[in-house]
C-alpha atoms as a PDB file:
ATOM      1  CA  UNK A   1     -26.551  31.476 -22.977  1.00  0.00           C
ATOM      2  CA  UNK A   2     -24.225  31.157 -25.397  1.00  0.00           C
ATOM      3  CA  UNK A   3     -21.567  33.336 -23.624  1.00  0.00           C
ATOM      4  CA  UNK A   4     -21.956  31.171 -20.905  1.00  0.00           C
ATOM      5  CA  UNK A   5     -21.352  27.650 -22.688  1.00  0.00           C
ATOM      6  CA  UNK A   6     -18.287  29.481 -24.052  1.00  0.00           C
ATOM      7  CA  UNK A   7     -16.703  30.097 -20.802  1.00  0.00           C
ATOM      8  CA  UNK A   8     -17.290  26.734 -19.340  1.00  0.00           C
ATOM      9  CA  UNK A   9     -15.400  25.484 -22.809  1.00  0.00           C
ATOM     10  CA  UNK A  10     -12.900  27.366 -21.708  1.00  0.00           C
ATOM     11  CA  UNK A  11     -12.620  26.935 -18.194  1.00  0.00           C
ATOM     12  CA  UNK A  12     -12.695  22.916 -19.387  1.00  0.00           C
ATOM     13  CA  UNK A  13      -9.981  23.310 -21.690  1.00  0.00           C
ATOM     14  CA  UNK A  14      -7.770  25.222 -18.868  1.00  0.00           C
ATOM     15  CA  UNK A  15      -8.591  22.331 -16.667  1.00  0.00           C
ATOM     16  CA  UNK A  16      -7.313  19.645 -19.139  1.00  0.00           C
ATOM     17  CA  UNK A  17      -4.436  21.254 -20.090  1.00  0.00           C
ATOM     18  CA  UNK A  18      -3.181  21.193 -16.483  1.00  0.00           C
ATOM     19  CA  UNK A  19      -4.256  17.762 -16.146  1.00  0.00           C
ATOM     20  CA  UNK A  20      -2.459  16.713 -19.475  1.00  0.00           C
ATOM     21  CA  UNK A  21       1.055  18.683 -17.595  1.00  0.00           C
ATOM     22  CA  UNK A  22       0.372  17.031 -14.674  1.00  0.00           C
ATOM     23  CA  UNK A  23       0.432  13.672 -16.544  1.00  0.00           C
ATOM     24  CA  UNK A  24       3.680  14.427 -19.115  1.00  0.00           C
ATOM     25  CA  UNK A  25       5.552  15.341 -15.503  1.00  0.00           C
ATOM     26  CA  UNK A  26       4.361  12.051 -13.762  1.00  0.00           C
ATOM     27  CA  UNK A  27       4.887   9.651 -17.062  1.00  0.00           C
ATOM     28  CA  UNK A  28       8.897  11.233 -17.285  1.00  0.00           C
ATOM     29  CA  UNK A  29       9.126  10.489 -13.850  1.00  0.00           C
ATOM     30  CA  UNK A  30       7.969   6.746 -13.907  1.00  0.00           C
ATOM     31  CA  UNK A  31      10.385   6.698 -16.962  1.00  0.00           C
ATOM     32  CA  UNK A  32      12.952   7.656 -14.966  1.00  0.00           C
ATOM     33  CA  UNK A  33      12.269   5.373 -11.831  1.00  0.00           C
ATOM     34  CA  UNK A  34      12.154   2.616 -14.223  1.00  0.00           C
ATOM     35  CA  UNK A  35      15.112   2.823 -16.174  1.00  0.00           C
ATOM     36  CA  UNK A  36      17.130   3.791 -12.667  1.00  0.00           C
ATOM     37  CA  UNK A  37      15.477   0.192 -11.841  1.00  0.00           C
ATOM     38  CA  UNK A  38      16.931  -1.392 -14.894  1.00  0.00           C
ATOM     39  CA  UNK A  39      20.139  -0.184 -14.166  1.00  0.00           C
ATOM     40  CA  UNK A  40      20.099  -1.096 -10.443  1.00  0.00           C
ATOM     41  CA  UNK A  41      19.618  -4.575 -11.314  1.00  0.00           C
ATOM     42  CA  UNK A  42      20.632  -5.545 -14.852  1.00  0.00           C
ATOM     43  CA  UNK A  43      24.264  -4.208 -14.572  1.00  0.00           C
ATOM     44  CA  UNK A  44      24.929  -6.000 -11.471  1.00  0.00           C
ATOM     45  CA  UNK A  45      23.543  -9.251 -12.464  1.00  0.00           C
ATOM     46  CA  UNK A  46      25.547  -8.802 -15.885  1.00  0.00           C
ATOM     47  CA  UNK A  47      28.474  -8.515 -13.435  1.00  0.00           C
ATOM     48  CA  UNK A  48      28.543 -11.502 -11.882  1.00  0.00           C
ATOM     49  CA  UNK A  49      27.905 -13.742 -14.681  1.00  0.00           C
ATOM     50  CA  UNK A  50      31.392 -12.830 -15.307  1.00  0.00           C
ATOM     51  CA  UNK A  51      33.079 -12.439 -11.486  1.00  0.00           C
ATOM     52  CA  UNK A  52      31.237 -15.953 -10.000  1.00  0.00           C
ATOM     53  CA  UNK A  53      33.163 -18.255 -12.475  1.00  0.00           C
ATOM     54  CA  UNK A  54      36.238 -16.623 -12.217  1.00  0.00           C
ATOM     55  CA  UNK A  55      36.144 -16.368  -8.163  1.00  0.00           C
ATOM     56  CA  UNK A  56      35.146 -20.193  -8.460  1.00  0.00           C
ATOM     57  CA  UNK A  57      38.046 -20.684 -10.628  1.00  0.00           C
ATOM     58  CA  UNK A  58      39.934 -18.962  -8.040  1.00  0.00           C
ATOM     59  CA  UNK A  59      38.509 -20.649  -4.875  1.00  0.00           C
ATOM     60  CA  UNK A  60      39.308 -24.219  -6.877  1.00  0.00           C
ATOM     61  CA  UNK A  61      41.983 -23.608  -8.068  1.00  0.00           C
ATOM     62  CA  UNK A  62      43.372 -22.399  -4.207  1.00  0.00           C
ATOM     63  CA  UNK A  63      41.878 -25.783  -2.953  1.00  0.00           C
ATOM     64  CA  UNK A  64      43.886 -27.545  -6.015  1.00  0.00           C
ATOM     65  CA  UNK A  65      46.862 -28.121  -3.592  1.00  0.00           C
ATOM     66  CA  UNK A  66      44.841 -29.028  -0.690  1.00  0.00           C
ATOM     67  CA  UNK A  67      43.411 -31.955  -2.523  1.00  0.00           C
END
């Protein structure tokens, strides 16, 4: 009986330690999707807080001698 509730322990414990890999691999991955994210949409909107004025600057200031 007791050999038998010793096995199952361990057959549990096998189980949950491939569950617990399975988890560390999908959690880095996530982590990685995310800051890929970040990066895909941060940078670019950092970007063109600084190219919109100055192409504005430079569409106005091409009108300038229109006017």
């Amino acid at each position: 009986m007791e050999q038998d509730i010793q096995t199952k322990f361990e057959e549990v414990d096998a189980k949950l330690n491939a569950i617990w890999k399975s988890v560390e691999k999908t959690r880095k991955y996530f982590l990685v999707i995310i800051w890929g994210s970040v990066l895909m949409v941060v940078l670019p909107a950092i970007g063109l807080l600084f190219a919109i004025p100055k192409f504005i600057n430079s569409y106005v200031g091409a009108l300038d001698g229109l006017l």
